[in-house]
Protein backbone atom coordinates (compact mmCIF):
# COMPACT_ATOMS: atom_id res chain seq x y z
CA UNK A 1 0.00 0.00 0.00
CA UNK A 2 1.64 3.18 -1.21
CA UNK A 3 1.49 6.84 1.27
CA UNK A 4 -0.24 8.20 -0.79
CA UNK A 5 -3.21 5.69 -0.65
CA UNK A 6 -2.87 5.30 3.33
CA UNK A 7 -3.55 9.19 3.44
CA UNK A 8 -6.42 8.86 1.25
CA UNK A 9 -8.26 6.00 3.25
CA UNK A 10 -7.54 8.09 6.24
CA UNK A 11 -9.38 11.03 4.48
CA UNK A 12 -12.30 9.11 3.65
CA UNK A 13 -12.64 7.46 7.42
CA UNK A 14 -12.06 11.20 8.96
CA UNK A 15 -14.38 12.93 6.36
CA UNK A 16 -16.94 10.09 6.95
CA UNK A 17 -16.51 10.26 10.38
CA UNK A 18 -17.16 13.89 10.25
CA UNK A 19 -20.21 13.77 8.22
CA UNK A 20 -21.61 10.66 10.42
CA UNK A 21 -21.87 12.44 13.50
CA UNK A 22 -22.61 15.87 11.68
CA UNK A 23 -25.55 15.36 9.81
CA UNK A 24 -26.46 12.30 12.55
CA UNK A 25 -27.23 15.31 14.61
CA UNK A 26 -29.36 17.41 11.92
CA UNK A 27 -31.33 13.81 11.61
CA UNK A 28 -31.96 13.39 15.31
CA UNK A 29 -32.82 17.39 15.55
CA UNK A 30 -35.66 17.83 12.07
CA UNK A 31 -37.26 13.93 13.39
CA UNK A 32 -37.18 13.27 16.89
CA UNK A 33 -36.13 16.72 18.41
CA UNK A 34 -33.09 15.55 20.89
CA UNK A 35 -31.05 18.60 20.23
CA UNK A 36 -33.24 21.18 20.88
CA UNK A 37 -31.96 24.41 19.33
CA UNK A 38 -28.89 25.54 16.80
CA UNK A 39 -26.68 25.21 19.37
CA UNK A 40 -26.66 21.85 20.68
CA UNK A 41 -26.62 20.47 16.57
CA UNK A 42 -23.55 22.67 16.88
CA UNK A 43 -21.92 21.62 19.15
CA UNK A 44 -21.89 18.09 18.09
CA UNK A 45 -20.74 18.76 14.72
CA UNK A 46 -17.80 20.70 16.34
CA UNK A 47 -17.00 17.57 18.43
CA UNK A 48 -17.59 15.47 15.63
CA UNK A 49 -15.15 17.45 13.46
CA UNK A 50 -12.54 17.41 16.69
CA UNK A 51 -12.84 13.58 16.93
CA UNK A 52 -12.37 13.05 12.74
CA UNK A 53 -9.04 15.29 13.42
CA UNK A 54 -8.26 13.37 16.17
CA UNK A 55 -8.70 10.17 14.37
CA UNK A 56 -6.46 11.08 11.25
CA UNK A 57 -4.49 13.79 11.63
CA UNK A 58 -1.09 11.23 12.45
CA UNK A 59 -2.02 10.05 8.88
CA UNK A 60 -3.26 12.77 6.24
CA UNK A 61 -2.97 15.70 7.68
CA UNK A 62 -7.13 15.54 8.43
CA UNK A 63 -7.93 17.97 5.70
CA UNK A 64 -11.85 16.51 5.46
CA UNK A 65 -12.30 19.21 3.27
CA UNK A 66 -12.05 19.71 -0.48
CA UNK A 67 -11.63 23.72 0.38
CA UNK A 68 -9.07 23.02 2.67
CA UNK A 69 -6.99 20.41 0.59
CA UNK A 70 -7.38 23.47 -2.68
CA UNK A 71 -5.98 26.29 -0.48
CA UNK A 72 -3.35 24.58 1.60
CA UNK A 73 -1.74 23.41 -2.63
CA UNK A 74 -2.10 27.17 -3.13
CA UNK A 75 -0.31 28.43 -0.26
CA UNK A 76 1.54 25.71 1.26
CA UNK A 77 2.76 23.58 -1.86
CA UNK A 78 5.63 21.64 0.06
CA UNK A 79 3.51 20.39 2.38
CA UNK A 80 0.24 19.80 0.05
CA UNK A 81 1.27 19.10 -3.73
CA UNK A 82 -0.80 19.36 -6.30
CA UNK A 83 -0.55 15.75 -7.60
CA UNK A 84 -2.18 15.12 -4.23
CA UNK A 85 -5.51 17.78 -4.63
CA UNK A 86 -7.51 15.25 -6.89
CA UNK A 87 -7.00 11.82 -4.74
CA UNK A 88 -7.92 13.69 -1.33
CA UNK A 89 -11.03 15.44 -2.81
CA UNK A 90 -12.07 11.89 -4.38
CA UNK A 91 -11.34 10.02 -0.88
CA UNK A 92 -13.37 12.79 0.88
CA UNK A 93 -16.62 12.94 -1.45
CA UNK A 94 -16.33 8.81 -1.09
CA UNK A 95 -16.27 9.14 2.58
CA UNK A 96 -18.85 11.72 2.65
CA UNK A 97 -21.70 9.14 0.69
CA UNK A 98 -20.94 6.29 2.74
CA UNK A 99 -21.66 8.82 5.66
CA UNK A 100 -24.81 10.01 3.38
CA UNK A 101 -25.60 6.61 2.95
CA UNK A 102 -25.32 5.15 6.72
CA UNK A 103 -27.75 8.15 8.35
CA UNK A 104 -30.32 7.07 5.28
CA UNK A 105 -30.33 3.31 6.43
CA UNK A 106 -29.94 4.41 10.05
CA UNK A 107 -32.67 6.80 10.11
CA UNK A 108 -34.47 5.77 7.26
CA UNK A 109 -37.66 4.49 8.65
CA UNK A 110 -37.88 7.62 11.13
CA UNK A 111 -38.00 9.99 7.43
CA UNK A 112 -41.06 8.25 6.58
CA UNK A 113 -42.18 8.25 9.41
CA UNK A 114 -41.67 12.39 9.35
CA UNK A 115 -43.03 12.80 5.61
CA UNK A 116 -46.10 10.66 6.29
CA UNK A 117 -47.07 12.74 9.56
CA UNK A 118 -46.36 15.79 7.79
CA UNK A 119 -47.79 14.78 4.43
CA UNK A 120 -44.72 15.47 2.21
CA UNK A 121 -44.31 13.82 -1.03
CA UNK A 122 -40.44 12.81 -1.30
CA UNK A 123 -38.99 14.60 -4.64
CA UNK A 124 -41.56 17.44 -4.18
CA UNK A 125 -40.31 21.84 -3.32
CA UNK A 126 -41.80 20.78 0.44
CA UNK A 127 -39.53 17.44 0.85
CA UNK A 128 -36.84 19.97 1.58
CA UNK A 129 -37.75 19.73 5.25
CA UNK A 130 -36.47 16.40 4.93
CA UNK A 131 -33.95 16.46 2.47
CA UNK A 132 -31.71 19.64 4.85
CA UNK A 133 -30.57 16.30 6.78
CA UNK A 134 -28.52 15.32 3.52
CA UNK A 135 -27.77 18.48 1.65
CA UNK A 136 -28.29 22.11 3.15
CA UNK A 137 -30.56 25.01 1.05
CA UNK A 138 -30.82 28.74 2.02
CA UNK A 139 -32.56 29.78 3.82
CA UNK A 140 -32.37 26.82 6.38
CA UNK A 141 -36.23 25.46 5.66
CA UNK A 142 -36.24 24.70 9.30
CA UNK A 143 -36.03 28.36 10.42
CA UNK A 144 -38.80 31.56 10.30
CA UNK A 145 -36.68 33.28 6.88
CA UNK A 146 -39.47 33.06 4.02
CA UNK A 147 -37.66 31.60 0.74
CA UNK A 148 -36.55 34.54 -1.13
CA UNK A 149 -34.51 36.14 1.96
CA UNK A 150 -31.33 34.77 1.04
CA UNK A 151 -30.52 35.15 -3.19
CA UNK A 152 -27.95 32.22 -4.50
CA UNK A 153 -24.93 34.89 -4.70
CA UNK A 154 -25.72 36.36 -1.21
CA UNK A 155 -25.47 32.50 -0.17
CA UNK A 156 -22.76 31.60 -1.95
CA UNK A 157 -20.99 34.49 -0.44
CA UNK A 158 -21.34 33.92 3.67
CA UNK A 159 -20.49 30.23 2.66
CA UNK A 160 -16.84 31.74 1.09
CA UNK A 161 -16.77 33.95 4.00
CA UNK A 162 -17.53 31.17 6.90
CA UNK A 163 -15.32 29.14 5.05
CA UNK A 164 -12.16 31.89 5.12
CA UNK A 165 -12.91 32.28 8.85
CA UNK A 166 -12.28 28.60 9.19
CA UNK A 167 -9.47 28.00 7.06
CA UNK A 168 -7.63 31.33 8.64
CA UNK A 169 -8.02 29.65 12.47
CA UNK A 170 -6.62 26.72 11.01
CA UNK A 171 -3.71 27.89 9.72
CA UNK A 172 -3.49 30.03 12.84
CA UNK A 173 -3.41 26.99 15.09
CA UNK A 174 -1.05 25.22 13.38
CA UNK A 175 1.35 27.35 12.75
CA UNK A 176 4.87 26.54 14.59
CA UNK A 177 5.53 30.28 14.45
CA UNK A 178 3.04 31.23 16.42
CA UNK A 179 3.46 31.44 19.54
CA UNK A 180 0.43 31.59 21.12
CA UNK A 181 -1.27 28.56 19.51
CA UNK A 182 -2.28 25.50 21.73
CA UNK A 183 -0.44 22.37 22.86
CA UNK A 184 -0.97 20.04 19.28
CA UNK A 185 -3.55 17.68 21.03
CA UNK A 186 -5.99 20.53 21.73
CA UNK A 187 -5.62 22.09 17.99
CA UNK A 188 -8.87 19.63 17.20
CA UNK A 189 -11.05 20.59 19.40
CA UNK A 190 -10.59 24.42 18.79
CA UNK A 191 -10.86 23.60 14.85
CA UNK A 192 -14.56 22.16 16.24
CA UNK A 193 -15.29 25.01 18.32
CA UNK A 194 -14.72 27.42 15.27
CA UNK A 195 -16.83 25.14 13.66
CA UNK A 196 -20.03 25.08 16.07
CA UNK A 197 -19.16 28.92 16.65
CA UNK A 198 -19.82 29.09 12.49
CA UNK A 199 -22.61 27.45 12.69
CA UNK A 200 -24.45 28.88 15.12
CA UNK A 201 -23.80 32.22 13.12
CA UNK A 202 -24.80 31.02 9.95
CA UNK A 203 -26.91 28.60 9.87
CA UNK A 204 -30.38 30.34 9.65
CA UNK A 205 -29.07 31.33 6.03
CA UNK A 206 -27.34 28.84 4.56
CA UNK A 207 -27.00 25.91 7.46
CA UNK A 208 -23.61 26.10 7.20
CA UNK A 209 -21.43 23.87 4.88
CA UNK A 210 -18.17 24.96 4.60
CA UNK A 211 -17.30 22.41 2.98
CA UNK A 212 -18.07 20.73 -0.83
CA UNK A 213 -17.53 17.12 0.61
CA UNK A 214 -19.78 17.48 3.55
CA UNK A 215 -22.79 18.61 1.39
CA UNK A 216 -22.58 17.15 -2.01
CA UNK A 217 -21.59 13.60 -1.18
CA UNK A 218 -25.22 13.36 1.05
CA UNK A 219 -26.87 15.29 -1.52
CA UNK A 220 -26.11 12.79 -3.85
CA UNK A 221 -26.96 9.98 -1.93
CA UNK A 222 -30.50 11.79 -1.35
CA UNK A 223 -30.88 12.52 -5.31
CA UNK A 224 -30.52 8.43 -5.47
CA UNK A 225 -32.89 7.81 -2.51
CA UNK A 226 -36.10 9.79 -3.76
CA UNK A 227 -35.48 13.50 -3.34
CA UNK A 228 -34.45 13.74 -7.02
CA UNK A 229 -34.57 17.44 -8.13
CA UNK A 230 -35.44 18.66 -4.46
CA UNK A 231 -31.94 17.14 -4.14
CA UNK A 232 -30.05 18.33 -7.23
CA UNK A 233 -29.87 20.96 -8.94
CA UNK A 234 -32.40 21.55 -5.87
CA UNK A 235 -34.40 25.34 -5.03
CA UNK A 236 -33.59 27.92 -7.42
CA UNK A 237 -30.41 25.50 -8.83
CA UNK A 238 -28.62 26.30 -5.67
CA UNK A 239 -26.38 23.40 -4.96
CA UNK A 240 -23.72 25.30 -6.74
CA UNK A 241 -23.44 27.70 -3.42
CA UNK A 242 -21.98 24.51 -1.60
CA UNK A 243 -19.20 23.81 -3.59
CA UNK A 244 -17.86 27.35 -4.79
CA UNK A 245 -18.11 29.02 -1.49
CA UNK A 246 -15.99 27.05 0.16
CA UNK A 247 -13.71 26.94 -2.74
CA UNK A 248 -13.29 30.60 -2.90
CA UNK A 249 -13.32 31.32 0.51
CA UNK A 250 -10.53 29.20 1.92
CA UNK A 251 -7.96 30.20 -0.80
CA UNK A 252 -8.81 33.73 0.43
CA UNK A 253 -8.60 32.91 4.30
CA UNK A 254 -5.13 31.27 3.38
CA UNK A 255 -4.10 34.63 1.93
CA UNK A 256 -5.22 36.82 4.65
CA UNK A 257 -3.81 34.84 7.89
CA UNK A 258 -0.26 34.89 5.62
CA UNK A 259 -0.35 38.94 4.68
CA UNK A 260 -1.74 40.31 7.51
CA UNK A 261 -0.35 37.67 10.74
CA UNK A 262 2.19 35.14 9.40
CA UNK A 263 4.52 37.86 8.11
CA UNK A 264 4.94 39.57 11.55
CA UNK A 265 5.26 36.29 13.23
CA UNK A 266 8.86 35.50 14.72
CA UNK A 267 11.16 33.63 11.69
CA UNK A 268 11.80 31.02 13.96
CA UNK A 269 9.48 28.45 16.21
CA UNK A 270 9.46 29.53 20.16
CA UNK A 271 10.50 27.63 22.47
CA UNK A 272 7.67 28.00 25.04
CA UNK A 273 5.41 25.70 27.30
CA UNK A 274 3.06 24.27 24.44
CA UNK A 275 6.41 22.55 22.56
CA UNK A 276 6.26 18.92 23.14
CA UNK A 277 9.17 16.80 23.59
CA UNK A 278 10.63 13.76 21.94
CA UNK A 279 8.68 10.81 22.90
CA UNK A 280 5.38 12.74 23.65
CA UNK A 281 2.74 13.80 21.45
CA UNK A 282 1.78 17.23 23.16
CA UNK A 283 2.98 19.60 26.05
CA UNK A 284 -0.27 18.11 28.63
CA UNK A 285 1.51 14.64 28.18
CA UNK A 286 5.01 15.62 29.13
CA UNK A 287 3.90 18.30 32.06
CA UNK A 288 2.42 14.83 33.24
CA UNK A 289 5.07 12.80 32.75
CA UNK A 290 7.52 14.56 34.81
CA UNK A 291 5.30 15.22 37.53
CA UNK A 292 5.26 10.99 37.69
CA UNK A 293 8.86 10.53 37.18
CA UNK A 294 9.66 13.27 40.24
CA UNK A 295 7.07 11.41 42.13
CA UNK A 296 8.83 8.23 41.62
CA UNK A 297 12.51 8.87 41.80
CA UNK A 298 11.18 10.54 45.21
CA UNK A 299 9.83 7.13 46.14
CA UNK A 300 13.37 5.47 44.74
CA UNK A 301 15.26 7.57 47.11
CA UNK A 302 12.70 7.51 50.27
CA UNK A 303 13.16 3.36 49.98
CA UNK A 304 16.89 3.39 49.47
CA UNK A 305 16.91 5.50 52.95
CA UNK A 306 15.22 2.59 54.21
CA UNK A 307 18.00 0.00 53.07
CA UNK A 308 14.85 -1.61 50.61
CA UNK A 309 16.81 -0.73 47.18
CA UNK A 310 19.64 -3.34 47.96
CA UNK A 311 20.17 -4.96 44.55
CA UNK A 312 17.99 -8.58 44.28
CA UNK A 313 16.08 -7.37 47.07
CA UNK A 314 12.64 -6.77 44.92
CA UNK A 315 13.90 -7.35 40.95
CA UNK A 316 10.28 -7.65 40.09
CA UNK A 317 9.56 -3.63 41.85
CA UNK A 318 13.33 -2.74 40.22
CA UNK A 319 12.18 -3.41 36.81
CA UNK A 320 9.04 -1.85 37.35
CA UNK A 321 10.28 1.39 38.49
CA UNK A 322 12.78 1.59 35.95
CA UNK A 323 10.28 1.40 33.02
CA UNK A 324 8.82 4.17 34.64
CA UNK A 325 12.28 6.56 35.13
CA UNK A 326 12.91 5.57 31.32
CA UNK A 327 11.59 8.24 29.19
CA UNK A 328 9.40 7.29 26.40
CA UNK A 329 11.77 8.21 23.62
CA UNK A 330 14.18 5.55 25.08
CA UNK A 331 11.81 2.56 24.84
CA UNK A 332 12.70 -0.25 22.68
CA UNK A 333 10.46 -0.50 20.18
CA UNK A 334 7.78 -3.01 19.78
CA UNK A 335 8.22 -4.65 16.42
């Protein structure tokens, strides 16, 4: 299995991930009302987007975003070629209808359920209040806006500028130059927290994509299941809105956190509290670590004083507490 293929399964679990738990939530909000209000569908999709990071990052980079992938080959080539651009886009749409397709056979039997009660023929303009839990439409059907109060271009243009808010905290918390971003295992779940803060912004208007993966891969999976043109090209041909927003606004959010922050950044990473040493995979880990190993060699000396350290005298408690006074980065490896 080549790299490049090990990155691109990784995209498609994380962006599936991502999607699962995402529109999971808008299912179990529009048909059984669990989350009651914007926020609390936020908030999981911000923890769902934190644990898809979580989950891939090691591997891929966690991109789970076509918008992302696009502006980091613009601005950061070395690190995101553009031989790469098409395989993570394809892994991410793939991962995105399998996602799609899981909350239809999940929650399949609770959307009839819904369109039955409510009298909505599937395919039809009104099958839109069913169809927002696979693609999104402006204004959010679910909300007081009448139709006509958000135009395709006004859209299209808070989904480029939600999406250039995102991708410029991104870059911001990843950036080894910056020396205020967090330890590198909290950077996920402030990428979800700008997430649910987006959303509970934007939402009424255009519920909040950000991303092409995350709403055309469900759409499609809803154009195959019955929704048809509801589905695509869907209300006034909108889809469109979902896929060049967040094309046009990340390039742009790339260019802005590089003109007007990374350039006055210092030229070289800080050495502060939040860098992480060999052996540990963020600056939380290895505060705890040496609290442990202080606590033990304590111990080591405390039973010495007692004349219980004598060599032979406990080789089981020796080897014991010299795994734990042998830093990680000097562990044999298991192969």
């Amino acid at each position: 299995m080549t790299k490049l293929l090990r990155k691109c399964l990784a995209e498609a679990l994380g962006t599936f991930l991502l999607v699962l738990f995402g529109t999971g939530s808008v299912a179990s909000a529009v048909l059984t009302d669990a989350l009651a209000g914007l926020w609390q569908v936020a908030v999981v999709w911000g923890f769902g987007v934190a644990i898809a990071i979580f989950v891939t990052a090691g591997v891929s980079g966690a991109h789970l975003n076509p918008a992302v992938s696009v502006a980091l080959a613009l601005r950061r080539p070395a690190d995101m070629p553009w031989r790469n651009v098409a395989p993570y886009v394809l892994a991410q749409l793939l991962g995105a209808v399998v996602a799609g397709a899981t909350v239809l056979l999940v929650f399949g039997s609770a959307i009839l359920e819904f369109e039955q009660t409510r009298g909505i023929t599937r395919g039809s303009a009104e099958s839109v209040a069913s169809g927002m839990i696979f693609g999104e439409y402006f204004p959010n059907p679910a909300g007081p806006l009448p139709a006509d109060a958000v135009s395709p271009l006004g859209a299209c243009a808070v989904e480029a500028f939600g999406t250039a808010i995102l991708m410029l905290v991104i870059l911001a918390l990843t950036d080894e130059r910056n020396p205020a971003r967090p330890s590198p295992g909290m950077v996920p779940f402030f990428v979800g927290f700008t997430v649910a803060i987006l959303i509970s912004l934007f939402a009424p208007l255009t519920q909040a994509g950000w991303n092409p993966a995350r709403d055309f891969g469900p759409r499609l999976v809803a154009w195959m299941a019955g929704w048809g043109l509801a589905a695509l090209p869907g209300p006034r041909a909108g889809f469109w809105v979902y896929i060049v927003g967040p094309l046009v606004g990340a390039p742009i959010g790339a260019v802005l956190y590089d003109t007007l922050l990374r350039s006055s950044l210092p030229a070289a990473p800080q050495t502060s509290q939040n860098s992480a040493p060999a052996g540990t995979w963020c600056a939380d880990q290895a505060i705890l670590q040496r609290i442990v190993l202080q606590a033990c060699s304590q111990g080591v000396k405390q039973n010495c004083a007692r004349g219980d350290c004598a060599p032979g005298r406990n080789a089981e408690a020796d080897l014991e507490m010299a795994a734990l006074l042998t830093p990680p980065s000097e562990l044999p490896s298991e192969t």
